[in-house]
C-alpha atoms as a PDB file:
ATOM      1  CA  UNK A   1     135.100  64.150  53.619  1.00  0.00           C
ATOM      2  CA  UNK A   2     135.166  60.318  53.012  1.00  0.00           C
ATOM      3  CA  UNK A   3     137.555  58.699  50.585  1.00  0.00           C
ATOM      4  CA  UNK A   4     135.679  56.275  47.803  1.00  0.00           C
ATOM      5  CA  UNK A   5     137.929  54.566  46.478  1.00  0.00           C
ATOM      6  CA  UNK A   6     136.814  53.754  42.455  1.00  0.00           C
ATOM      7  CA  UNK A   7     137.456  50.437  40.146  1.00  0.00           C
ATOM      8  CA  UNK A   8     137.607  49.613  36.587  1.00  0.00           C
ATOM      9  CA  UNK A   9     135.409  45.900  35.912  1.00  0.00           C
ATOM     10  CA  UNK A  10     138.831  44.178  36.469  1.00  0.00           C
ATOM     11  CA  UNK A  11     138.815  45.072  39.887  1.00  0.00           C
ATOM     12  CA  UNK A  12     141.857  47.643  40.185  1.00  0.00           C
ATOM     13  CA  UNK A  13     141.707  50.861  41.804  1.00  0.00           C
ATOM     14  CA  UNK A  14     142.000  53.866  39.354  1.00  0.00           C
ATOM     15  CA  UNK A  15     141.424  56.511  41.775  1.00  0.00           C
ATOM     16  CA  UNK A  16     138.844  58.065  44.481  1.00  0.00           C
ATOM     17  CA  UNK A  17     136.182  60.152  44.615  1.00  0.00           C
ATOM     18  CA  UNK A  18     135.756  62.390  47.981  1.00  0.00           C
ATOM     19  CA  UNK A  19     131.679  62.276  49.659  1.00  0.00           C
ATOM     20  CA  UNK A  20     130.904  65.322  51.618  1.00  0.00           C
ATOM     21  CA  UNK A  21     128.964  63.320  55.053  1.00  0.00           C
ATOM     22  CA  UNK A  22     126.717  66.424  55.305  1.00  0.00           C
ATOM     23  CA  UNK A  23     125.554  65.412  52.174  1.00  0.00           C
ATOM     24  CA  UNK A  24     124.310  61.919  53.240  1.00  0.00           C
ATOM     25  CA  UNK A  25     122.882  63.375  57.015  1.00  0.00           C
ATOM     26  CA  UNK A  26     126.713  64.427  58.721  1.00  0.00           C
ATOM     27  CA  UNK A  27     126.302  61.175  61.309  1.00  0.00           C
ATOM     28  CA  UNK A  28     124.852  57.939  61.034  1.00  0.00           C
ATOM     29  CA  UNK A  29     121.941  58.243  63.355  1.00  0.00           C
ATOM     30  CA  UNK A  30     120.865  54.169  64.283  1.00  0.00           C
ATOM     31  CA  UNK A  31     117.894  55.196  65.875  1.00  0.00           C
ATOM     32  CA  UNK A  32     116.547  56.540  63.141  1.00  0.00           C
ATOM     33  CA  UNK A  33     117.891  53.702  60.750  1.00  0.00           C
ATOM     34  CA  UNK A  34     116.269  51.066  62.774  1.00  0.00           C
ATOM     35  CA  UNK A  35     112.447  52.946  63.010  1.00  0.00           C
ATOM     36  CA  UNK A  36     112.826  53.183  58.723  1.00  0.00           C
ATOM     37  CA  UNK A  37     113.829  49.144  58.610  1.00  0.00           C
ATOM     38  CA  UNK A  38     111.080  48.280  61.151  1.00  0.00           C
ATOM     39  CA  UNK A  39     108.311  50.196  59.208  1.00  0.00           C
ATOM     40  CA  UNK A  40     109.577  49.159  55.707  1.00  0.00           C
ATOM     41  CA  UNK A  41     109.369  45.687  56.975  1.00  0.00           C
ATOM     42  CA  UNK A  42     105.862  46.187  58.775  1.00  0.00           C
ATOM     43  CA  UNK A  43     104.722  47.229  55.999  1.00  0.00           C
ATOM     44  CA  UNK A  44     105.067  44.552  53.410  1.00  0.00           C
ATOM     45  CA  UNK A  45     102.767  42.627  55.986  1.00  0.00           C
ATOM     46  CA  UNK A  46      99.328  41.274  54.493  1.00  0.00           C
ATOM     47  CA  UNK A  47      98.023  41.344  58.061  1.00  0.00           C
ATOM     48  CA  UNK A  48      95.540  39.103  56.807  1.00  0.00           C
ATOM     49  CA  UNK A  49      95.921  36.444  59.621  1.00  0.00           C
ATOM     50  CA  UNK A  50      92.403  34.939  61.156  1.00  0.00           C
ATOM     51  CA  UNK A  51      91.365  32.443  63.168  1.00  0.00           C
ATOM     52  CA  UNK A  52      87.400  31.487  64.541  1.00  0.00           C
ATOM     53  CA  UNK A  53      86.652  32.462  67.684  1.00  0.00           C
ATOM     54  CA  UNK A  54      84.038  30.422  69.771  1.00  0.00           C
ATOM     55  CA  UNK A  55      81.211  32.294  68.374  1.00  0.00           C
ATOM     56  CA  UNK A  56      82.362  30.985  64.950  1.00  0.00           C
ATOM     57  CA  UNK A  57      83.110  27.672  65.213  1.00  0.00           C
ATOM     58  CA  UNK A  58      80.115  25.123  64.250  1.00  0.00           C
ATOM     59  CA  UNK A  59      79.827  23.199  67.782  1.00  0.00           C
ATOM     60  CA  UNK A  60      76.587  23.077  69.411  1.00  0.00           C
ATOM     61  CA  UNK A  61      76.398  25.110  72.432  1.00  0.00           C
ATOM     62  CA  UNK A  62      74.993  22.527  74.884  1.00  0.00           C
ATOM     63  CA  UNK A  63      76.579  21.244  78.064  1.00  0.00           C
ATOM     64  CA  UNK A  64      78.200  17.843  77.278  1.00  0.00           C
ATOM     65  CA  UNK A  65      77.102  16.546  80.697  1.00  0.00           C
ATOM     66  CA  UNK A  66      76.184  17.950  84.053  1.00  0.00           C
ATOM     67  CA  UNK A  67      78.013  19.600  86.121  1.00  0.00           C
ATOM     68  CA  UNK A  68      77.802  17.056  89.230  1.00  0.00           C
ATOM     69  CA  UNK A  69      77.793  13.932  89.738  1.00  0.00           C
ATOM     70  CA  UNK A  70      80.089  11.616  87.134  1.00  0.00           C
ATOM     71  CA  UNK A  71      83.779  12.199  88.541  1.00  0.00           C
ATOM     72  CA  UNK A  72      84.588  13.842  85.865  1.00  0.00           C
ATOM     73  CA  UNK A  73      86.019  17.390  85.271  1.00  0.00           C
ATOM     74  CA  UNK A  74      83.357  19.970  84.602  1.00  0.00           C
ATOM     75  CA  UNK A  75      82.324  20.461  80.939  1.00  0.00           C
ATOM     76  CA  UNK A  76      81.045  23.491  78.920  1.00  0.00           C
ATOM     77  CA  UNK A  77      80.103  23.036  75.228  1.00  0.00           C
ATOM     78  CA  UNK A  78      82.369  21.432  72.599  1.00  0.00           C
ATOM     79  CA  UNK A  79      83.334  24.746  70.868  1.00  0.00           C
ATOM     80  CA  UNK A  80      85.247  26.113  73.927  1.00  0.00           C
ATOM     81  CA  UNK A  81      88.762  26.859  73.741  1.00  0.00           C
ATOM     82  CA  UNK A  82      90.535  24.347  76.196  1.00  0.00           C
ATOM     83  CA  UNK A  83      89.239  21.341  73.542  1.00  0.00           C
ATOM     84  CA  UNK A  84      90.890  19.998  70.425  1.00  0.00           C
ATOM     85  CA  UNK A  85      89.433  21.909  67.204  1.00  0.00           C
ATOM     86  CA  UNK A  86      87.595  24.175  69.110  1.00  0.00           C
ATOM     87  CA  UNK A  87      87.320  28.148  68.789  1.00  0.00           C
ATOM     88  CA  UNK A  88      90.627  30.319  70.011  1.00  0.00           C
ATOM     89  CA  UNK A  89      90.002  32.324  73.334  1.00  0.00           C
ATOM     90  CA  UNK A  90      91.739  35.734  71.591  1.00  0.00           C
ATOM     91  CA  UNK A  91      91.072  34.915  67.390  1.00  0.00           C
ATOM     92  CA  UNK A  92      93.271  36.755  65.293  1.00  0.00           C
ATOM     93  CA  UNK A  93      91.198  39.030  63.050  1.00  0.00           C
ATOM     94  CA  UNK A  94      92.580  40.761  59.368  1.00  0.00           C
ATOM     95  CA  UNK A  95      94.739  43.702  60.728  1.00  0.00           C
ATOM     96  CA  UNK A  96      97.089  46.776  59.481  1.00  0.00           C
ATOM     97  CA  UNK A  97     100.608  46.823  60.670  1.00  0.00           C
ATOM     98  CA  UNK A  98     101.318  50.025  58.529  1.00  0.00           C
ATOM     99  CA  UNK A  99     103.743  52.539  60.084  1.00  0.00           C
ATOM    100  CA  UNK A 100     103.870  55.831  58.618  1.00  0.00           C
ATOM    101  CA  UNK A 101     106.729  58.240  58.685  1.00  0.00           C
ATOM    102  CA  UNK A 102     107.620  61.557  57.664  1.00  0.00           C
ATOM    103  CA  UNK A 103     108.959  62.390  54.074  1.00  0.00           C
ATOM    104  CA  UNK A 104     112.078  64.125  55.445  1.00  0.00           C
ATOM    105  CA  UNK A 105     112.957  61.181  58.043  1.00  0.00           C
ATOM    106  CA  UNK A 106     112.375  58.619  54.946  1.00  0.00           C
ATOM    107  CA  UNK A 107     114.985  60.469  53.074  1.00  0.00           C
ATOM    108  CA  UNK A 108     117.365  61.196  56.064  1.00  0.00           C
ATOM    109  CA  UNK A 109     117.169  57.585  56.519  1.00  0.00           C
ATOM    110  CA  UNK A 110     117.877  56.321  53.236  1.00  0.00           C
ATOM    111  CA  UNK A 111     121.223  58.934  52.762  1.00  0.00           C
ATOM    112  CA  UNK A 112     122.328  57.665  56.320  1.00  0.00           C
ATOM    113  CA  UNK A 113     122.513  53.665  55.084  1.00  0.00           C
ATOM    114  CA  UNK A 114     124.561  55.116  52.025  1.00  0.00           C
ATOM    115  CA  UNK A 115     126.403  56.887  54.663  1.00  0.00           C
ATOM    116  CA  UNK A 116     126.811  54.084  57.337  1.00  0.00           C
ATOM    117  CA  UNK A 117     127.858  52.201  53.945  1.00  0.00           C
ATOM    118  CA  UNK A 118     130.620  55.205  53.025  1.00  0.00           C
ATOM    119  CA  UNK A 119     131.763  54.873  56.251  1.00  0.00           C
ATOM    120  CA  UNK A 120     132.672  51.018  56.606  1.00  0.00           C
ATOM    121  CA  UNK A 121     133.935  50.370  53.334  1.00  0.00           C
ATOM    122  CA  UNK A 122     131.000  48.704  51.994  1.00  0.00           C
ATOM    123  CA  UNK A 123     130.236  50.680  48.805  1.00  0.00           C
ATOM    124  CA  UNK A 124     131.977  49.608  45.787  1.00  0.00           C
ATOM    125  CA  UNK A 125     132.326  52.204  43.185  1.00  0.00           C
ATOM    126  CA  UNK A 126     132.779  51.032  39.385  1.00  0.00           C
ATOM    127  CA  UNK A 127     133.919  53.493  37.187  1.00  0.00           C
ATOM    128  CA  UNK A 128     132.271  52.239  33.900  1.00  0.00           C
ATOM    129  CA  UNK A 129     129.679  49.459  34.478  1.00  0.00           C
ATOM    130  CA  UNK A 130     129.180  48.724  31.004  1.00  0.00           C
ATOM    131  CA  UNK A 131     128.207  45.322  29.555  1.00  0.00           C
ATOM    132  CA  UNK A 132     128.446  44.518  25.325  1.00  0.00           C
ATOM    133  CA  UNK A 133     125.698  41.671  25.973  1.00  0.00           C
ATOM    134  CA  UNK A 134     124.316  39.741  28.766  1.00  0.00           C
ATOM    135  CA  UNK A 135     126.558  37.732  31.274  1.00  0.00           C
ATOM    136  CA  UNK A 136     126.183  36.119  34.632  1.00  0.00           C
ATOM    137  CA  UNK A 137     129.536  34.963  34.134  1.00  0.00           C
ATOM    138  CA  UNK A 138     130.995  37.722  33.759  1.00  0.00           C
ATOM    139  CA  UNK A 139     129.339  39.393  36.358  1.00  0.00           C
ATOM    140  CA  UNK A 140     129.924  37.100  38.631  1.00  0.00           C
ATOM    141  CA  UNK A 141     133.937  37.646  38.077  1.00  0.00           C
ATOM    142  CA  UNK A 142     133.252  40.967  38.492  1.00  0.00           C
ATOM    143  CA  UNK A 143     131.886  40.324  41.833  1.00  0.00           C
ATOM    144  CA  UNK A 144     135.004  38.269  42.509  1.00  0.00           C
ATOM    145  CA  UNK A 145     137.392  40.610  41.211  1.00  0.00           C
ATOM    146  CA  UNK A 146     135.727  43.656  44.000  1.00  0.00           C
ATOM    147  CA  UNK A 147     136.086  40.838  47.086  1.00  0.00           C
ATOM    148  CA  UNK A 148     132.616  40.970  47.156  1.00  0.00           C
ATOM    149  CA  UNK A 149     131.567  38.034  49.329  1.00  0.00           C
ATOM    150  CA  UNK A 150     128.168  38.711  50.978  1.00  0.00           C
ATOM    151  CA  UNK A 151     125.257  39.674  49.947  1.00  0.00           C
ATOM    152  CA  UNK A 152     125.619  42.543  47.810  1.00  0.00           C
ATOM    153  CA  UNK A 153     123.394  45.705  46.176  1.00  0.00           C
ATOM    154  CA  UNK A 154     123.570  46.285  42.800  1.00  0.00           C
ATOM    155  CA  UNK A 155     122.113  49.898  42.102  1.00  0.00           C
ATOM    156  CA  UNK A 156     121.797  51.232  38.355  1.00  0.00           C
ATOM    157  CA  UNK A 157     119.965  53.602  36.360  1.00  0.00           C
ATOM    158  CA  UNK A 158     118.042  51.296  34.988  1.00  0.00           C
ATOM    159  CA  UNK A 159     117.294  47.760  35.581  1.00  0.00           C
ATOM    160  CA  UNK A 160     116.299  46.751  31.669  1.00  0.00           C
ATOM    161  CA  UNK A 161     119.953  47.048  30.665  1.00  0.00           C
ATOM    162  CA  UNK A 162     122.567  44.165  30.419  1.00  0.00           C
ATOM    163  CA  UNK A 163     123.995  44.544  33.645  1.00  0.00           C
ATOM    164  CA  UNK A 164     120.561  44.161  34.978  1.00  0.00           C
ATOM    165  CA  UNK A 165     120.315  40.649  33.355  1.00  0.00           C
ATOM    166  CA  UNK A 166     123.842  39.559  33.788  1.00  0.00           C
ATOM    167  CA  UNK A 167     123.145  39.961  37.972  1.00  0.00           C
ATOM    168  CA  UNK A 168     119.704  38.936  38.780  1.00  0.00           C
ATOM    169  CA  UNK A 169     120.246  35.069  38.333  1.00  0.00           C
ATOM    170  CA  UNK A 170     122.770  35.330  41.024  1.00  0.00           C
ATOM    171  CA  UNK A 171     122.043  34.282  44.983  1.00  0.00           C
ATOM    172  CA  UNK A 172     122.796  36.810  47.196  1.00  0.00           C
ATOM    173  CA  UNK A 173     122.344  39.691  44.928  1.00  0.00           C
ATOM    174  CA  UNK A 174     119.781  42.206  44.043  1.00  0.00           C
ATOM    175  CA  UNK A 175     119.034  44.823  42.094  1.00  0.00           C
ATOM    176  CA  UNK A 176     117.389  48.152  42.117  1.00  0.00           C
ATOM    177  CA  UNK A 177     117.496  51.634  40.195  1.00  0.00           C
ATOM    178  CA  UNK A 178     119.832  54.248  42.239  1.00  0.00           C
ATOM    179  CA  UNK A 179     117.198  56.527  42.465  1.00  0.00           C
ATOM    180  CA  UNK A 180     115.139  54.051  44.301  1.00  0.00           C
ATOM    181  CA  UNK A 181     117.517  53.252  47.313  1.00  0.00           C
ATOM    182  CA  UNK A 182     115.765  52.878  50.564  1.00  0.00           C
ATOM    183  CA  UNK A 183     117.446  51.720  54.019  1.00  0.00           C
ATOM    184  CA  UNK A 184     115.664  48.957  54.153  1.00  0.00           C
ATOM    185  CA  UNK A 185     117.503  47.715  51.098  1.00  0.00           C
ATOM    186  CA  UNK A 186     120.848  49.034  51.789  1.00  0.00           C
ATOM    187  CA  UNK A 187     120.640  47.291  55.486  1.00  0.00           C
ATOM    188  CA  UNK A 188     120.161  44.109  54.145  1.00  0.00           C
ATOM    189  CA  UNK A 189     122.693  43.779  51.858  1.00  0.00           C
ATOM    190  CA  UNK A 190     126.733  43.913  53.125  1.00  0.00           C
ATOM    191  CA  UNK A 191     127.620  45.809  50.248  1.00  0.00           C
ATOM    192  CA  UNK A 192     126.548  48.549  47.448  1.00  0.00           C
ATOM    193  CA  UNK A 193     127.869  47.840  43.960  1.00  0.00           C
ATOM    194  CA  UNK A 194     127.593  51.136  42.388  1.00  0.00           C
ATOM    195  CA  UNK A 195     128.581  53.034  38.316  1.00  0.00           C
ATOM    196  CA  UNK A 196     130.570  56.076  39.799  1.00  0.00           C
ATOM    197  CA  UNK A 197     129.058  58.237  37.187  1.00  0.00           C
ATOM    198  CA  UNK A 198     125.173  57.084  38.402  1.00  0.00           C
ATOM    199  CA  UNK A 199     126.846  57.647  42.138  1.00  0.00           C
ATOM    200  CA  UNK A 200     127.933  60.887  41.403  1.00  0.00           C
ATOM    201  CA  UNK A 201     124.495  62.107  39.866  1.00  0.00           C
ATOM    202  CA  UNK A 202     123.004  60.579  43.198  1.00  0.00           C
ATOM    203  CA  UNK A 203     124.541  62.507  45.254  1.00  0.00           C
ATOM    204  CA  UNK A 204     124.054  65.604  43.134  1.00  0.00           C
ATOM    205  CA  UNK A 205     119.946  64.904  43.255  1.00  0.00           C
ATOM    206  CA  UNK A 206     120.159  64.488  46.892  1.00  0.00           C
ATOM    207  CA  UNK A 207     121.878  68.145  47.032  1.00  0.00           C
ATOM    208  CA  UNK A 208     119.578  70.014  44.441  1.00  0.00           C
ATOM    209  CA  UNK A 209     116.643  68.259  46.488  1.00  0.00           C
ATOM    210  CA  UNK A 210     117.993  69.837  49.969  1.00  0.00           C
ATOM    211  CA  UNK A 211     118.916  72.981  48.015  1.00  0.00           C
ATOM    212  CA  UNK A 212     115.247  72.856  46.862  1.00  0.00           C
ATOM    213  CA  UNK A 213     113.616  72.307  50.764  1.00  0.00           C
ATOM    214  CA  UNK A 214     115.944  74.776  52.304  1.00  0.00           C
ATOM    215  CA  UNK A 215     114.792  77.563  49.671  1.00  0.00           C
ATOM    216  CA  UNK A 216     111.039  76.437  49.856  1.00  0.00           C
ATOM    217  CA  UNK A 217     111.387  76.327  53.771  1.00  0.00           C
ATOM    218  CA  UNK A 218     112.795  79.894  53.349  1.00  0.00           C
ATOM    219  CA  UNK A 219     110.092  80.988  51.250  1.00  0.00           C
ATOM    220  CA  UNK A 220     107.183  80.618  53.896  1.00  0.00           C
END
């Protein structure tokens, strides 16, 4: 079991909340971690590089001069290549650099960053995350109050509500709803700013969901 330790919005602890690891994968497995960032990444690619190959380029396709004779080095057409505005020897063409990967290593994946994050400290559990009206001010004490001095995650049920608002005009920190967390995400951030009770009902839909597979998997 992992210790979490939980904070009110002034930035004192008020107590911990225990994470079973088997819930979030039992290890953090970094092979699998780095093949979920490298196809996240991959693809949010356009692919939609291109450059003209000889063939497209609008030179003429005669000799400049013959091949003998005038000292100087031999010559094929003006489109080639080797000359200045001419067509590229291997053109890039429009491409896919989409990576698929299976459902249940996408979701392995994304409960091992909250684990990996568990582990090192990084997740910083709120117990009420509660704003009256909008305030990057006061979010940004917040920030301040938790040590949080990288970049930083900001998960919550929603992203129309106050705390939403108060945190997106802030540099270095994003925010998403907790039910979409992804590695991807969660690997490029230092830490995970978190409402315990929103933490707590993640973890339970990550247990019902196994509970589900296993008895489904059963089933067949």
């Amino acid at each position: 079991m992992i210790d979490i330790t939980v904070h009110n919005q002034a930035g004192k602890e008020i107590g911990t909340i225990q994470v079973d690891e088997q819930q979030l994968g039992g290890e953090v497995r970094h092979a699998l971690l780095k093949q979920a960032y490298v196809r996240y990444h991959a693809n949010r690619r356009q692919g939609s590089a291109k450059t003209k190959s000889r063939a497209e380029t609008s030179y003429s396709t005669r000799k400049l001069y013959k091949q003998k004779g005038t000292g100087n080095a031999r010559r094929g057409p003006a489109g080639t290549n080797i000359m200045r505005h001419g067509g590229h020897g291997f053109a890039k063409r429009p491409r896919s650099f989409r990576q698929d990967m299976p459902a249940k290593m996408r979701s392995l994946a994304n409960r091992n960053a909250v684990l990996a994050k568990a582990i090192d400290g990084e997740i910083k559990l709120v117990d009420k995350l509660d704003f009256k009206k909008p305030s990057t001010k006061t979010f940004s004490t917040l920030l301040g109050s938790l040590k949080i001095d990288r970049t930083c995650l900001v998960a919550l049920p929603s992203t129309a509500g106050n705390e939403a608002v108060s945190a997106r005009n802030l540099e270095h920190v994003s925010v998403t709803q907790i039910d979409r967390l992804n590695a991807f995400d969660l690997l490029n951030h230092r830490y995970l700013l978190v409402d315990k009770d929103a933490f707590q009902a993640y973890l339970g839909r990550v247990t019902s969901d196994e509970l589900a597979k296993a008895k489904q998997e059963a089933s067949k």
